[in-house]
Protein backbone atom coordinates (compact mmCIF):
# COMPACT_ATOMS: atom_id res chain seq x y z
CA UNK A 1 33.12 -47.98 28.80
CA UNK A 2 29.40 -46.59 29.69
CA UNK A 3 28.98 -43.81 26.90
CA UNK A 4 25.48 -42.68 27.77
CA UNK A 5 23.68 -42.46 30.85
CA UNK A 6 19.71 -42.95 31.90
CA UNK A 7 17.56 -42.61 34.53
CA UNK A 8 15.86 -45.68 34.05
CA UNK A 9 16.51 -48.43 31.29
CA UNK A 10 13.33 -50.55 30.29
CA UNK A 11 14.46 -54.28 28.77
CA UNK A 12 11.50 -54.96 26.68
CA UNK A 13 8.43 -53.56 25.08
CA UNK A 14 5.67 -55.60 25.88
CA UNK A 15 2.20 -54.50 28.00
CA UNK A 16 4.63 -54.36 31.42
CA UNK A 17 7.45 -52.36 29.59
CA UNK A 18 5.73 -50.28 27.40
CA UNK A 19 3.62 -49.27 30.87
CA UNK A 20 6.84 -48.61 32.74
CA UNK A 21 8.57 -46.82 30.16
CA UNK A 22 5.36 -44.25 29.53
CA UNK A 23 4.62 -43.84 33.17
CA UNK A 24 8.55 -43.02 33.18
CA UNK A 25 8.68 -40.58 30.85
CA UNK A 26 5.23 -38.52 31.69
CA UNK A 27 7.25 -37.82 34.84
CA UNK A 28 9.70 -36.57 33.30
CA UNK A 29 12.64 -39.31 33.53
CA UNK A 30 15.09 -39.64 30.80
CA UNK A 31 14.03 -42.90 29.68
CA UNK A 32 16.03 -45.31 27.46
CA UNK A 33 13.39 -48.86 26.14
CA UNK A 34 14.85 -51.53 24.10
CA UNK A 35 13.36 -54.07 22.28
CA UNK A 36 14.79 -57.16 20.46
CA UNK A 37 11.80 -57.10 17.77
CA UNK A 38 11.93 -55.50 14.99
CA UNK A 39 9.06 -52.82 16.66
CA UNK A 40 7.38 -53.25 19.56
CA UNK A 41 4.87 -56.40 19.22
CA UNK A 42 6.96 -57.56 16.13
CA UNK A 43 7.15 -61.02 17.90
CA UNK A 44 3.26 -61.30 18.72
CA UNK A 45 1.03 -62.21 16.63
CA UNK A 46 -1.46 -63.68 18.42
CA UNK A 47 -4.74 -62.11 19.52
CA UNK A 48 -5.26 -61.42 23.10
CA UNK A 49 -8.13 -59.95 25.76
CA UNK A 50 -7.29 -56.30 27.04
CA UNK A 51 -9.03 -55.00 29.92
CA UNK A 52 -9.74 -50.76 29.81
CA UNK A 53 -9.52 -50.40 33.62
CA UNK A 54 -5.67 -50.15 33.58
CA UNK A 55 -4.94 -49.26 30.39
CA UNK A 56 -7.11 -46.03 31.04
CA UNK A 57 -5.07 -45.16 34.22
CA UNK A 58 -1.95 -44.62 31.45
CA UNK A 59 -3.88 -43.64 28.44
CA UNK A 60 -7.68 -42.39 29.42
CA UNK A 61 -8.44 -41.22 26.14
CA UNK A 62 -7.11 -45.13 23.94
CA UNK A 63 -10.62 -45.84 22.75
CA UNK A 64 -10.36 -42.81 20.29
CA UNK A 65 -7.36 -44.32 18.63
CA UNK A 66 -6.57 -47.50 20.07
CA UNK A 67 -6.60 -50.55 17.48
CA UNK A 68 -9.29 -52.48 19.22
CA UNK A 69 -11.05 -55.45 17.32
CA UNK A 70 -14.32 -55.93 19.81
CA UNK A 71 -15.69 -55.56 22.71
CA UNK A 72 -16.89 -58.13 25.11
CA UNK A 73 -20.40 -59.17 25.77
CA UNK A 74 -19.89 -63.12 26.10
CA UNK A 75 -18.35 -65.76 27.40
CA UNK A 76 -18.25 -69.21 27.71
CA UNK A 77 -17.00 -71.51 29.71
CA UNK A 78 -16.50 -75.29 27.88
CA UNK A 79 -16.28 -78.58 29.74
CA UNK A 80 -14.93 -81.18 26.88
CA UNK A 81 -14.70 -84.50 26.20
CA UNK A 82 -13.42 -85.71 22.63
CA UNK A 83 -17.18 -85.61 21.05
CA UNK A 84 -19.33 -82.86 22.97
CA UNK A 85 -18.67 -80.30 24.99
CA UNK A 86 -20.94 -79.25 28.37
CA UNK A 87 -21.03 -75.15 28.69
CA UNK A 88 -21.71 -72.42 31.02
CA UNK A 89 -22.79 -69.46 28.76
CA UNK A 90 -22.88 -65.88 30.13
CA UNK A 91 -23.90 -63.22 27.56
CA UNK A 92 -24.73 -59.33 29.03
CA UNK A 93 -26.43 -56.10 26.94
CA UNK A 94 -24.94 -54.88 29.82
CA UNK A 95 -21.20 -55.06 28.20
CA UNK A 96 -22.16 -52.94 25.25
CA UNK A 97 -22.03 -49.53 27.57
CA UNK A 98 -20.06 -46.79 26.17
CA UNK A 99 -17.10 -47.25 27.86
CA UNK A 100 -16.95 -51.24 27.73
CA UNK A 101 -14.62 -53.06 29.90
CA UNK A 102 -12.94 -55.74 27.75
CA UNK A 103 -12.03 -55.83 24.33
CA UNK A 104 -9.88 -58.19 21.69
CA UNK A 105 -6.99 -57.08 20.67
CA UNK A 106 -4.05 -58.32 18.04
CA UNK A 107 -0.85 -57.79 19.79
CA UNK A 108 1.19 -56.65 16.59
CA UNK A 109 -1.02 -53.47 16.07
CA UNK A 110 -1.74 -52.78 19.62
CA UNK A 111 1.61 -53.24 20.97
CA UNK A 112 2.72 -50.45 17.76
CA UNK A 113 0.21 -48.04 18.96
CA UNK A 114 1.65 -48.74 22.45
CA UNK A 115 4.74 -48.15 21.72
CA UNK A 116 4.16 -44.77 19.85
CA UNK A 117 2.33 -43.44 23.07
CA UNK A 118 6.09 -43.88 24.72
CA UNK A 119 7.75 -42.36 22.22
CA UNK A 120 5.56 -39.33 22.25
CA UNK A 121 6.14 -39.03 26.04
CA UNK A 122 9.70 -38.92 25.58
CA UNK A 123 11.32 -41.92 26.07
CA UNK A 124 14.32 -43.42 23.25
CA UNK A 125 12.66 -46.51 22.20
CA UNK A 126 15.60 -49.21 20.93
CA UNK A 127 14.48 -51.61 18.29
CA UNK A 128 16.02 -54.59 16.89
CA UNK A 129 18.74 -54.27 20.19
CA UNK A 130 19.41 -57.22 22.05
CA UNK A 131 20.58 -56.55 25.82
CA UNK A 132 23.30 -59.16 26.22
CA UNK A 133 24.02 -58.42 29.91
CA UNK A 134 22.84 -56.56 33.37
CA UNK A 135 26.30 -54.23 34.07
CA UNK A 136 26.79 -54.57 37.39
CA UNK A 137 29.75 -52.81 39.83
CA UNK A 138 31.70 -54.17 42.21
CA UNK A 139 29.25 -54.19 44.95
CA UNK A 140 26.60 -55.97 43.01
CA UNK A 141 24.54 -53.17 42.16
CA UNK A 142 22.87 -53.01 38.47
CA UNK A 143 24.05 -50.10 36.72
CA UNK A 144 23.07 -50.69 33.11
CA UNK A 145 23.63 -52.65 30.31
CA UNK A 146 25.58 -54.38 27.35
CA UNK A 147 23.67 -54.40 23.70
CA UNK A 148 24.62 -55.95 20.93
CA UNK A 149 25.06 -52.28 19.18
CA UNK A 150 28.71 -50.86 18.45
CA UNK A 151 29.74 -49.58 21.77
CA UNK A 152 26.89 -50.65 23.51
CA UNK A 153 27.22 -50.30 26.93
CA UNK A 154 24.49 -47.79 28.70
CA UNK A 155 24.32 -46.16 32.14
CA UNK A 156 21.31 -46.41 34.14
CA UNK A 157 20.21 -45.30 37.46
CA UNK A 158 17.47 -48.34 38.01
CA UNK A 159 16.86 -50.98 35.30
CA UNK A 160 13.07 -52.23 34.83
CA UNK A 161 13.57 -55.93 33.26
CA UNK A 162 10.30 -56.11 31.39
CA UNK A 163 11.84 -59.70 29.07
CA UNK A 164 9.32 -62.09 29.75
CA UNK A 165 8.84 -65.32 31.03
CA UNK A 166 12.13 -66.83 30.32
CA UNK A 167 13.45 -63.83 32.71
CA UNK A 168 17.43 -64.60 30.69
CA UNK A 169 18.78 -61.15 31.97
CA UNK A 170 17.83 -61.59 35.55
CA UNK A 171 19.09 -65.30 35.15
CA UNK A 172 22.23 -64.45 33.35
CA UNK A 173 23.02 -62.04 36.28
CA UNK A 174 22.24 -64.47 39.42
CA UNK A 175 19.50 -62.40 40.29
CA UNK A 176 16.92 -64.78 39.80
CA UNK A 177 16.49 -68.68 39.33
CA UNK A 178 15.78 -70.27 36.01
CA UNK A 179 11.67 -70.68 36.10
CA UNK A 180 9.99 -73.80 36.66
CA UNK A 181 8.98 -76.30 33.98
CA UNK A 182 5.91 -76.60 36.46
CA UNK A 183 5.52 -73.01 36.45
CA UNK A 184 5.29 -71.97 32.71
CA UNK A 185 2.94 -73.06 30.12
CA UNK A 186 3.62 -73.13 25.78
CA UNK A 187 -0.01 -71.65 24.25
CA UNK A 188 0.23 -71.85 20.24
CA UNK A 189 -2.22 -70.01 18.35
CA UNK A 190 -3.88 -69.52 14.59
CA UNK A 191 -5.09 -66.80 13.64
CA UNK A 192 -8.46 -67.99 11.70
CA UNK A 193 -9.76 -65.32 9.02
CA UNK A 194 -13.67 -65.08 8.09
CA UNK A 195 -15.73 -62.65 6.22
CA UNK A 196 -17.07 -60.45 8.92
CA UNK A 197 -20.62 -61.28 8.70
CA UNK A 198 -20.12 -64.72 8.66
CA UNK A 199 -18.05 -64.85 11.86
CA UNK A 200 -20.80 -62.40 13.49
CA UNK A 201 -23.48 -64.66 12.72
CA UNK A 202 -21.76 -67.60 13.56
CA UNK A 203 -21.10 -66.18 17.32
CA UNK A 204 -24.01 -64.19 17.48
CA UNK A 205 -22.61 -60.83 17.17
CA UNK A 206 -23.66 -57.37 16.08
CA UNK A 207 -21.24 -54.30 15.00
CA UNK A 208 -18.37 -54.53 17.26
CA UNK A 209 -19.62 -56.96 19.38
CA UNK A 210 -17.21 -59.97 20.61
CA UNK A 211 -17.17 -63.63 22.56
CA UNK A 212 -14.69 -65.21 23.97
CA UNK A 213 -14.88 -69.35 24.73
CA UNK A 214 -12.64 -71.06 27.21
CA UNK A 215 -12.58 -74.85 27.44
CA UNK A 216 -10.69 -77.15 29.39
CA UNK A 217 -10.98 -81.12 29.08
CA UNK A 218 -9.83 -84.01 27.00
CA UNK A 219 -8.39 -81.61 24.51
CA UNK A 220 -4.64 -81.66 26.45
CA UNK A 221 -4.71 -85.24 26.99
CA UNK A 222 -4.91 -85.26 30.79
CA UNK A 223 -2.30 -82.45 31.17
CA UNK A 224 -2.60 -78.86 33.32
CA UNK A 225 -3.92 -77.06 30.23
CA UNK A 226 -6.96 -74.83 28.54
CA UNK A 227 -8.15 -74.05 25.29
CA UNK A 228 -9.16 -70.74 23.84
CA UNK A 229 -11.06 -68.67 21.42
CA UNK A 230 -11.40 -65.13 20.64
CA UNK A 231 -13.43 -63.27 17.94
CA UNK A 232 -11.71 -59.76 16.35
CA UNK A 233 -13.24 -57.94 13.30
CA UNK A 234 -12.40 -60.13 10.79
CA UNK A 235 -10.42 -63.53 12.53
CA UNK A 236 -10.66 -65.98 15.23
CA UNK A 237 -7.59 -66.33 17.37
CA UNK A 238 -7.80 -69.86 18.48
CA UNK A 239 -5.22 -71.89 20.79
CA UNK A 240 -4.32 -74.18 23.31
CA UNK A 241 -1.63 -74.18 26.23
CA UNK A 242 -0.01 -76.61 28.48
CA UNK A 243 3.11 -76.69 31.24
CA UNK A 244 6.11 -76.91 29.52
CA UNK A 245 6.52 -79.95 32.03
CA UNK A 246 3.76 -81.61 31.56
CA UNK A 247 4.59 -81.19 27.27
CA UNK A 248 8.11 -82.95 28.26
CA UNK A 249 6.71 -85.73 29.88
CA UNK A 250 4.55 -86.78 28.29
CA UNK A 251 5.91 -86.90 24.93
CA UNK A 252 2.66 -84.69 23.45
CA UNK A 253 3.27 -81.85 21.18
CA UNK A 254 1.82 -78.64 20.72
CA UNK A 255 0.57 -78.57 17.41
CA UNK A 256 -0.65 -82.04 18.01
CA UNK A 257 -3.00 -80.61 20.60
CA UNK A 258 -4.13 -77.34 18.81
CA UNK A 259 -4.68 -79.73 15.22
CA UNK A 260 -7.45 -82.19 17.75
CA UNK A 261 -8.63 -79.07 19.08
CA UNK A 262 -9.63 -77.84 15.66
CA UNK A 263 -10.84 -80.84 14.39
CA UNK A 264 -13.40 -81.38 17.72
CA UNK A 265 -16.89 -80.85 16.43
CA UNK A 266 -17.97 -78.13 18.75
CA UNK A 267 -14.89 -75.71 17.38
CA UNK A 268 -14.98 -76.93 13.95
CA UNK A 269 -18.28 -75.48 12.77
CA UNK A 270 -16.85 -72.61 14.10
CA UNK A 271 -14.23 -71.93 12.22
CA UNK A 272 -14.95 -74.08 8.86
CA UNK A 273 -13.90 -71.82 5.93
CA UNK A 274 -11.38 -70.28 7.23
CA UNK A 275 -7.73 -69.21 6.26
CA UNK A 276 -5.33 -70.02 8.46
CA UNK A 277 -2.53 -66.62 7.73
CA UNK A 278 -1.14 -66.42 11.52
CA UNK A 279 0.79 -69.30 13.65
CA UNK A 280 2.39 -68.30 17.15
CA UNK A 281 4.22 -69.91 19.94
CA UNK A 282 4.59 -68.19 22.99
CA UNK A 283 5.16 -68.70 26.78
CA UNK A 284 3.00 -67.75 29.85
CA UNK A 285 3.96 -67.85 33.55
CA UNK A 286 1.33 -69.85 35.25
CA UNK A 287 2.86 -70.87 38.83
CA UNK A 288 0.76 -68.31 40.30
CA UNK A 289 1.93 -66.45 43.71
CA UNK A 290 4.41 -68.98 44.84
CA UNK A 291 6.27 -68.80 41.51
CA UNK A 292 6.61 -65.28 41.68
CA UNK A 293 11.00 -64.41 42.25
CA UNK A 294 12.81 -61.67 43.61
CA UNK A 295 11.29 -58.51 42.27
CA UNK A 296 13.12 -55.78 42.95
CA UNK A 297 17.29 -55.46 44.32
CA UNK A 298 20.08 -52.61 44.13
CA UNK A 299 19.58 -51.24 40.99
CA UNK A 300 16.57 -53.42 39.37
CA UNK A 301 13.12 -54.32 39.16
CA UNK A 302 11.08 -57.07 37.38
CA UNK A 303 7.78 -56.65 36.34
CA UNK A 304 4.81 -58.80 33.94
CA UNK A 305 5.52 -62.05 33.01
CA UNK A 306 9.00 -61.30 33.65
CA UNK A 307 7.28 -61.48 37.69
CA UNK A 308 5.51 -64.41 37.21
CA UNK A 309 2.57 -62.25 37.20
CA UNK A 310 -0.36 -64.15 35.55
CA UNK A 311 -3.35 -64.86 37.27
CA UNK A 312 -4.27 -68.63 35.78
CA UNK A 313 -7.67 -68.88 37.26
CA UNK A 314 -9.70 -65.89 35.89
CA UNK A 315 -6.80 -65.99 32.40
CA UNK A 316 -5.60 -62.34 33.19
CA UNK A 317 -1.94 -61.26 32.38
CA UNK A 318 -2.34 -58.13 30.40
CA UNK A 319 -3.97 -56.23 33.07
CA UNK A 320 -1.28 -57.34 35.95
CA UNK A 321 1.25 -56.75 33.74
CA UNK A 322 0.61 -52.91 33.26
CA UNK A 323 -0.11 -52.64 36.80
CA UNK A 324 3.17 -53.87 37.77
CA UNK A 325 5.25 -51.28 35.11
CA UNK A 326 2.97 -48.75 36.52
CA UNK A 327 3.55 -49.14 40.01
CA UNK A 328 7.50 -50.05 39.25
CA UNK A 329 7.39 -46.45 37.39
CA UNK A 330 5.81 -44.57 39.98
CA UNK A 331 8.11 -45.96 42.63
CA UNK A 332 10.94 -45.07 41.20
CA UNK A 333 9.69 -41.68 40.04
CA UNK A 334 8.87 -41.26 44.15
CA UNK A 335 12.50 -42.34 44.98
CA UNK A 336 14.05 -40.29 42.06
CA UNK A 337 11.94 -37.35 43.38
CA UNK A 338 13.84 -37.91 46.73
CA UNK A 339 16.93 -38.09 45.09
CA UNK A 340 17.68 -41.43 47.05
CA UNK A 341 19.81 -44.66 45.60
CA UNK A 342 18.13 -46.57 43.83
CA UNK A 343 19.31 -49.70 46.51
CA UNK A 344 17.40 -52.26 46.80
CA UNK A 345 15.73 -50.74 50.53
CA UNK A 346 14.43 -48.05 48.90
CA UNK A 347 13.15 -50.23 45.53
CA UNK A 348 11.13 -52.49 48.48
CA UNK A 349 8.57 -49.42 48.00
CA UNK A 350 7.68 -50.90 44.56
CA UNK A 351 6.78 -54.62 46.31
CA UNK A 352 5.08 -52.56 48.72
CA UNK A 353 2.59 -50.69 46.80
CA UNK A 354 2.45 -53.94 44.33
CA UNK A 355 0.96 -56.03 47.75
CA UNK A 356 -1.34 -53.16 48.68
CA UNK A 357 -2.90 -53.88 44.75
CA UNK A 358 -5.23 -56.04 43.55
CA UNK A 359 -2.25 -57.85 41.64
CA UNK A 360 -1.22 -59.21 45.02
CA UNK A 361 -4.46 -59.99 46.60
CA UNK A 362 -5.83 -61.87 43.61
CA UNK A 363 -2.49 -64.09 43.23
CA UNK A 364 -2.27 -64.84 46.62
CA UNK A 365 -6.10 -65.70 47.05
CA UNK A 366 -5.09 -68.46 44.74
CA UNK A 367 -1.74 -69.19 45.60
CA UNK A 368 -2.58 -72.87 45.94
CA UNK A 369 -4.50 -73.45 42.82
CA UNK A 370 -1.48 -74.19 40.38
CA UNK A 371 -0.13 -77.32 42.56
CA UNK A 372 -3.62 -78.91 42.47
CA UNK A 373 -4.24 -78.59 39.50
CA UNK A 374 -1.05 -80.13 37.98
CA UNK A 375 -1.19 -83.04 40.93
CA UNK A 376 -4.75 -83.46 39.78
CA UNK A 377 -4.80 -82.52 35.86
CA UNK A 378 -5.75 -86.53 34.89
CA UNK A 379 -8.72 -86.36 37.22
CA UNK A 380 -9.63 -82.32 36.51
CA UNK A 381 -8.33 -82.25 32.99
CA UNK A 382 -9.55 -85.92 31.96
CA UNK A 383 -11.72 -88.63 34.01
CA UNK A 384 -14.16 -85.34 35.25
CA UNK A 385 -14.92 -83.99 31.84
CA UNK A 386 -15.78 -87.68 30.18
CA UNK A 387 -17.78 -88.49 33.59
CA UNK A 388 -19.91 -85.20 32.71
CA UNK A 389 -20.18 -85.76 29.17
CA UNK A 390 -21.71 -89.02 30.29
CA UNK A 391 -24.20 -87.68 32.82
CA UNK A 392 -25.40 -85.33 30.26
CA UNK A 393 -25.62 -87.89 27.64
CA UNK A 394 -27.69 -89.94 29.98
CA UNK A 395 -30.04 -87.29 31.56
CA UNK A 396 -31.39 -86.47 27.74
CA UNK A 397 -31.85 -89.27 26.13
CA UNK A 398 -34.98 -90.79 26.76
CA UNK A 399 -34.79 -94.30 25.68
CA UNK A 400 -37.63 -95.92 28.39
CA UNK A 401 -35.10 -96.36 31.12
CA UNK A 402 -36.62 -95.17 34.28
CA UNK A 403 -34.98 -92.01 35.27
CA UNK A 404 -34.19 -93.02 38.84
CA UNK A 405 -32.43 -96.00 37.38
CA UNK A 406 -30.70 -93.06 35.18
CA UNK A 407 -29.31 -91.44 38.15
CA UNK A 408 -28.34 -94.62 39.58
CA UNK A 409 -26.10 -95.10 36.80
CA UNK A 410 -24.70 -91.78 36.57
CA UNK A 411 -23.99 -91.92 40.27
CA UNK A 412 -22.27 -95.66 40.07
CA UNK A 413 -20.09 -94.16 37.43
CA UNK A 414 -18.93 -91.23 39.16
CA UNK A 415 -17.71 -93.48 42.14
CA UNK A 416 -16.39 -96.42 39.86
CA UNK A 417 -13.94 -93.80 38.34
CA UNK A 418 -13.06 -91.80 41.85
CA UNK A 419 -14.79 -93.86 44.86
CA UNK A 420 -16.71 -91.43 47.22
CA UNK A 421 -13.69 -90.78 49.78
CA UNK A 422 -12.11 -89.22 46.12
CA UNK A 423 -14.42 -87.31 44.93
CA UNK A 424 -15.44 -86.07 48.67
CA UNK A 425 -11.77 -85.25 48.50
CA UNK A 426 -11.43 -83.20 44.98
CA UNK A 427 -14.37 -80.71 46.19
CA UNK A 428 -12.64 -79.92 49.01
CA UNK A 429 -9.26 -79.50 47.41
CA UNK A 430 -10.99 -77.62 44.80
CA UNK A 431 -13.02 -75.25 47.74
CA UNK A 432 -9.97 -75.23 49.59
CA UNK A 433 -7.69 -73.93 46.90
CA UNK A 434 -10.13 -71.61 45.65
CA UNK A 435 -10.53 -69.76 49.08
């Protein structure tokens, strides 16, 4: 028996639920969030990049109390091979303006604050409750759910399934399929801590400053994966990620990867000294538009990672994610304020104003990037990074070779390893894909 009814239930508490739930309440929904954590964020304690654009459009005023380790003025992009690395550095004065557009975050104290913004909007946040089942009626329609609390069945007009990757809920309930091995990636991550001074000096940094490197290359062993570091106040957050397919294939674990990561002399020096307090697995949707399921039906709508929604190319999922529980909130709120059902025509508006986005446009843009790179990750992820490591290598040493007999040898190399019909072919895969 349902003994309490919402106008909107919110399964999970993470950057898309926590969005969903406040835009909810503001508008003055009764609004009913539950998390499986102990608190929102409880499971996360990895660092992660948080960009102010959207947070601002549901909290404008977050940089006066926001738990924010740094803002962004570099980045670096690292091409690797298991010796050296070969870098494209971009650093800006430009990025320390007063409102900066990036910062670090850690995900256990900023997910907290998060969550207390909801709370003081109105909503009944639900901790340490696991949602067991969607509660459907006889039609098919979603009208709430089953907990694991002592008569724990609750009503709900529209349910916003906010769970993550994995998507179990929507699975459970035949709503959606299973998600791809191809389609999601396992990132672990340290958390590295430093003296302050010494990690600013060792990046480069002043005050509040922060840098952010991103490296792809020998480091996952010829699978679809990248490599990652972020500076907070006091700690590096440092991992590595791969498709949970490409992890089962080949027989290559995790840790193994994020242990040669750390020992690779470019990241080393970095982080030499350091005490290791933080470990973290987690999953990340990376099959890009085509991935993305059903998002919306009678009664429901899925939104963040939950959605697929991760945008693999330019590493940005906390962003889409609070777009989507915005734009999931404000749909609803526009088909509450008509006091329609909430069927699954009317929910379509939700899709609708998610294509008009930039969520939309920038997934689709890329919507073929994820296949080539997994049909290509030996020759992207592998033979390409050790062919440029070479051509570096070669182009400064000066030994006496003639350096027109240097760039004959870079060039035979480059077709011994992919012939010039291959790597005619890459470039224009790679153009292609990135259209």
């Amino acid at each position: 028996m349902i003994e309490e009814r919402f106008d909107a239930i919110v399964v999970g508490a993470g950057m898309a639920g926590n969005a969903a739930a406040l835009t909810l309440a503001r508008r003055g929904l009764k609004v009913l969030q539950l998390e499986r954590g102990e608190y929102s964020g409880s499971k996360n304690v990895q660092g992660a990049i948080l960009y102010s654009d959207m947070l601002e459009k549901l909290v404008p005023d977050f940089r006066e109390d926001a738990p924010l380790e740094r803002h962004l003025v570099e980045q670096r992009f690292w091409m690797m091979d298991d010796n050296s690395h070969t870098g494209l550095h971009y650093r800006s004065d430009e990025f320390n303006e007063e409102r900066p557009n990036r910062y670090t975050i850690i995900r256990a104290q900023f997910d907290k604050w998060f969550s207390k913004k909801v709370q003081e909007a109105g909503a009944v946040v639900l901790c340490e409750t696991t949602v067991l089942e969607l509660l459907q009626d006889a039609y098919g329609k979603v009208i709430g759910v089953r907990t694991d609390r002592k008569n724990g069945q609750v009503g709900a007009d529209v349910v916003v399934l906010a769970e993550g990757v994995s998507g179990l809920l929507g699975t459970r309930a035949g709503l959606r399929k299973t998600p791809d091995k191809s389609n999601v990636a396992l990132a672990v991550k340290e958390m590295h801590f430093l003296p302050q001074e010494t990690l600013e000096a060792r990046f480069n940094l002043r005050g509040d400053e922060g840098a952010v490197i991103e490296a792809v290359g020998t480091i996952s062993e010829g699978m679809t994966g990248m490599g990652f570091i972020y500076t907070n106040k006091e700690s590096i957050s440092l991992g590595i990620g791969c498709l949970v397919a490409d992890f089962e294939k080949t027989g290559q674990t995790p840790y193994g990867l994020l242990e040669k990561f750390k020992q690779h002399p470019s990241v080393a020096a970095l982080i030499a000294g350091s005490e290791v307090k933080e470990y973290a697995a987690h999953l990340i949707p990376e099959g890009g538009f085509k991935a993305i399921p059903q998002l919306y039906g009678d009664g429901w709508v899925v939104v963040g990672d939950a959605a697929q929604l991760n945008n693999a190319v330019h590493r940005e999922g906390s962003n889409l994610a609070m777009t989507s529980g915005r734009l999931a909130a404000e749909a609803i709120f526009q088909i509450k304020s008509r006091r329609d059902p909430m069927t699954k025509e009317n929910l379509a508006l939700y899709k609708k104003m998610l294509d008009e986005s930039f969520v939309m446009k920038d997934l689709k843009k890329y919507r073929d990037m994820p296949d080539l790179l997994h049909i290509q990750a030996q020759n992207f992820f592998l033979t390409y990074p050790q062919l440029v490591s070479k051509a570096m290598t070669n182009f400064l040493r000066v030994d006496g070779t003639p350096k027109r007999e240097k760039e004959k040898t870079t060039f035979r190399s480059f077709l011994a390893a992919r012939s010039l019909t291959g790597l005619v072919g890459d470039a224009f895969r790679l153009a292609r894909a990135w259209r």
